[in-house]
N, C-alpha and C. Protein backbone atom coordinates (compact mmCIF):
# COMPACT_ATOMS: atom_id res chain seq x y z
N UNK A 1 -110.98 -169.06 111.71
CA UNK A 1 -110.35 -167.77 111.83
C UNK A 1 -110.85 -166.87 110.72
N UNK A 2 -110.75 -165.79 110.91
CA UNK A 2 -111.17 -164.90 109.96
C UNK A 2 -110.01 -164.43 109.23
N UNK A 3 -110.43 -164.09 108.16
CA UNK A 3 -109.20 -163.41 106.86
C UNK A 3 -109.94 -162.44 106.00
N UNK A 4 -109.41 -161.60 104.85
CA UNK A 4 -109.82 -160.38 104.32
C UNK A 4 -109.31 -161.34 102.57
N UNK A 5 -110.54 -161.60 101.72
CA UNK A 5 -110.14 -161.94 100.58
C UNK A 5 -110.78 -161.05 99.44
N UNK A 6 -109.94 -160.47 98.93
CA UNK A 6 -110.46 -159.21 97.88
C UNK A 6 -111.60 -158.20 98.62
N UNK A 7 -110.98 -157.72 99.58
CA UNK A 7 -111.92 -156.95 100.41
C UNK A 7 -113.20 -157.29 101.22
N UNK A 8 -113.55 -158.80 101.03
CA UNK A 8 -114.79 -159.48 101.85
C UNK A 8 -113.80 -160.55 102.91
N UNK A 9 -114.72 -160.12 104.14
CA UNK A 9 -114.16 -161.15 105.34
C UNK A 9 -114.84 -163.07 104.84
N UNK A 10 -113.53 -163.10 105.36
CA UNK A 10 -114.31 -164.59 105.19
C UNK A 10 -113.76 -165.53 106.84
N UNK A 11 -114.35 -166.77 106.97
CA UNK A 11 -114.16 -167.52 108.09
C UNK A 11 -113.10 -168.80 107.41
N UNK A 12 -112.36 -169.09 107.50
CA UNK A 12 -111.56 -170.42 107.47
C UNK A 12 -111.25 -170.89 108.35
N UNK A 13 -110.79 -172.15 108.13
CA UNK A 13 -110.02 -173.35 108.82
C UNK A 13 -108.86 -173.19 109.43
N UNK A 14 -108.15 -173.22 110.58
CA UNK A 14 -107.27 -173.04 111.28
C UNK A 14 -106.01 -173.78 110.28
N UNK A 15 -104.86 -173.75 110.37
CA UNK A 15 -103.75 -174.34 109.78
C UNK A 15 -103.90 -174.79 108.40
N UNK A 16 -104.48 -174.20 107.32
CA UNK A 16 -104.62 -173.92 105.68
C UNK A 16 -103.51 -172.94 105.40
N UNK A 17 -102.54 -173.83 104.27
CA UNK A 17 -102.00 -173.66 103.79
C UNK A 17 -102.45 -171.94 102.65
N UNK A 18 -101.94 -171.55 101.93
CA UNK A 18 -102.52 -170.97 100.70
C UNK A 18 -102.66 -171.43 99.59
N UNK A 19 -102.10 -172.71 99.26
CA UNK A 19 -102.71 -173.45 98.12
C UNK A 19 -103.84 -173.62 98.82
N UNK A 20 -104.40 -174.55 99.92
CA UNK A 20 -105.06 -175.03 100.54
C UNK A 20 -106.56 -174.28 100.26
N UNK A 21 -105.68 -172.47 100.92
CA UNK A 21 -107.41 -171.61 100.40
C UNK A 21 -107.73 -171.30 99.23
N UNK A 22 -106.67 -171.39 98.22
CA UNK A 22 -107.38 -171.58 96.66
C UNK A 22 -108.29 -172.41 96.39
N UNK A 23 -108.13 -173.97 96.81
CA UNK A 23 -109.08 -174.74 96.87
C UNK A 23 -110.05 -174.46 97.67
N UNK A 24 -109.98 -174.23 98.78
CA UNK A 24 -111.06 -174.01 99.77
C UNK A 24 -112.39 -172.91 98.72
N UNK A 25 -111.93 -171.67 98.07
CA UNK A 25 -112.47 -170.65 97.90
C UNK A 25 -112.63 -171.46 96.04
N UNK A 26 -112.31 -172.69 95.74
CA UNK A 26 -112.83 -172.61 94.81
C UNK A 26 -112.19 -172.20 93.37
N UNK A 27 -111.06 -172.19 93.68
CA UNK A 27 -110.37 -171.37 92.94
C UNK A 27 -109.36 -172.69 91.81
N UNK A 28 -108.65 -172.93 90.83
CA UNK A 28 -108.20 -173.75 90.15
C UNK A 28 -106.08 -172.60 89.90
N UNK A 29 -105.38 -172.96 90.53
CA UNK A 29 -104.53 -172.16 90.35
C UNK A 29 -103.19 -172.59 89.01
N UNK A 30 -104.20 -172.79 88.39
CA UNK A 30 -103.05 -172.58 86.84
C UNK A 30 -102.83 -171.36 86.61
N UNK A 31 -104.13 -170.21 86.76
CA UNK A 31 -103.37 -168.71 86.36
C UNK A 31 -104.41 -167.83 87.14
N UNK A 32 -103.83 -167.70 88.68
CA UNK A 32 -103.72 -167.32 89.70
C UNK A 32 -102.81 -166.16 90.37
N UNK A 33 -102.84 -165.24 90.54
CA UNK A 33 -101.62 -164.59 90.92
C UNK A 33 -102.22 -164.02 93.04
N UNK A 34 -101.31 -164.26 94.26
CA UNK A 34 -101.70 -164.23 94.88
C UNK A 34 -101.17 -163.27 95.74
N UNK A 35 -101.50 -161.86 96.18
CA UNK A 35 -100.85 -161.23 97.22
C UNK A 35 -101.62 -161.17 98.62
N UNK A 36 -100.45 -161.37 99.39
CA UNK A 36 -99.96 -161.44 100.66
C UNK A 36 -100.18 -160.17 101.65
N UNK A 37 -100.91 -159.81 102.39
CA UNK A 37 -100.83 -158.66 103.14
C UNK A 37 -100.03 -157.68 102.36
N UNK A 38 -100.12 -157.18 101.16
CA UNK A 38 -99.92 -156.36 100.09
C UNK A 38 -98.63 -156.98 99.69
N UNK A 39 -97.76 -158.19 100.11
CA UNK A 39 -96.52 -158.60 99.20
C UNK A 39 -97.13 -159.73 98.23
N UNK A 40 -96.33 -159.35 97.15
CA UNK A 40 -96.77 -160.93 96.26
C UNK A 40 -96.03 -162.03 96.51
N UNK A 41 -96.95 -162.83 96.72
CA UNK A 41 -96.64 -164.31 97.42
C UNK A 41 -95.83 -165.20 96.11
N UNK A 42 -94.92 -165.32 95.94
CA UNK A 42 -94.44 -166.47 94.70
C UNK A 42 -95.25 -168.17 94.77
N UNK A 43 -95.62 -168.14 93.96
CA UNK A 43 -96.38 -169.68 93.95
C UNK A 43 -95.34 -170.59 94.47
N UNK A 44 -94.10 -170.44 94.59
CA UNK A 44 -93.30 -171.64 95.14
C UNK A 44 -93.71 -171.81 96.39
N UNK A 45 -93.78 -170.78 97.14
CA UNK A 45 -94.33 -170.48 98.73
C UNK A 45 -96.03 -170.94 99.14
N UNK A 46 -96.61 -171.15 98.44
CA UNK A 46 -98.16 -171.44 98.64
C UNK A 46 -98.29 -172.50 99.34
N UNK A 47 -97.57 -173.39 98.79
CA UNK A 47 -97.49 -174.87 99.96
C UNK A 47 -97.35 -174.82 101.30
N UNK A 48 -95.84 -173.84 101.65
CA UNK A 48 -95.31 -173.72 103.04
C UNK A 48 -95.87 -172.65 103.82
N UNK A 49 -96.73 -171.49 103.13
CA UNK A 49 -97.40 -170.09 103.92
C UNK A 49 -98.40 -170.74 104.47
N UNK A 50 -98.63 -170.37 105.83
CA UNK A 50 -99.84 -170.88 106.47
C UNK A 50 -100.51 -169.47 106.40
N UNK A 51 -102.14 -169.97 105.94
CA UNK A 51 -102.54 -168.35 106.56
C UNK A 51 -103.20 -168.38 107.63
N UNK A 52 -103.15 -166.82 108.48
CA UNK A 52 -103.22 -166.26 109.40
C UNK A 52 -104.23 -165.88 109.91
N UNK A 53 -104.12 -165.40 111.09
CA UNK A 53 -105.92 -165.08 111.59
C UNK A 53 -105.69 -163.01 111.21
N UNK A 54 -106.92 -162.68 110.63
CA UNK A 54 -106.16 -160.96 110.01
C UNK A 54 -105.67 -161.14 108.69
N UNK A 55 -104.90 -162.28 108.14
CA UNK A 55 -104.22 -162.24 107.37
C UNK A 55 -104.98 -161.34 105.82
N UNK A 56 -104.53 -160.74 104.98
CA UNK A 56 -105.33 -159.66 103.72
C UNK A 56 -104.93 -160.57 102.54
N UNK A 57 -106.01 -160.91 101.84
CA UNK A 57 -105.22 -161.67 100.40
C UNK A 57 -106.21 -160.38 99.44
N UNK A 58 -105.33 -160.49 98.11
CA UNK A 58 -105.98 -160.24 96.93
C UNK A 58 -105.47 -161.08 95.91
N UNK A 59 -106.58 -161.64 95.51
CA UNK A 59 -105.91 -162.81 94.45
C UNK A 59 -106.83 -162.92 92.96
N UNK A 60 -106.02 -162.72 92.06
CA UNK A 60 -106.57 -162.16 91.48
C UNK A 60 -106.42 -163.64 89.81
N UNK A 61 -107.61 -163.71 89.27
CA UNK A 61 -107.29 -165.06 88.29
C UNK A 61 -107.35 -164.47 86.97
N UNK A 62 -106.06 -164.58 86.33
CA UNK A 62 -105.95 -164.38 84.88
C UNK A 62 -107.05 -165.18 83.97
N UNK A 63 -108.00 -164.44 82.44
CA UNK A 63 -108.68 -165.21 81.94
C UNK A 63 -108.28 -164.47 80.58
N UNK A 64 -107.69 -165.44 79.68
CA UNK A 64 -107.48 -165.22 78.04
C UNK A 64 -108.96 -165.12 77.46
N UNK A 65 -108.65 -164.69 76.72
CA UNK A 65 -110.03 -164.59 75.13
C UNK A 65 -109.64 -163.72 74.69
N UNK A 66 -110.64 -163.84 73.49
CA UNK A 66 -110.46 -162.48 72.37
C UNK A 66 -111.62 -161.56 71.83
């Protein structure tokens, strides 16, 4: 199915979770923040959100330094 991640289409796997496409895309979600067709998704929910065919993410990964 297709989805919209930070403005580039991408193709995924039918029935992926959103933890699921963090991994998929590579991603490590200790400091992660993830919105939802413009709502912010609470990390408690990542397990149980399936994503969608259309579905819009922007997810965006916090990085410390100085």
């Amino acid at each position: 199915m297709t989805i919209t991640v930070n403005g580039e289409r991408h193709e995924v796997p039918d029935g992926m979770s959103v933890a699921a496409l963090l991994s998929h895309l590579g991603l490590t979600v200790g400091r992660v923040a993830v919105e939802r067709n413009r709502d912010v998704l609470p990390r408690t929910q990542w397990g149980a959100t399936l994503v969608e065919a259309n579905d819009s993410y922007e997810i965006v990964q916090l990085v410390g330094g100085g």
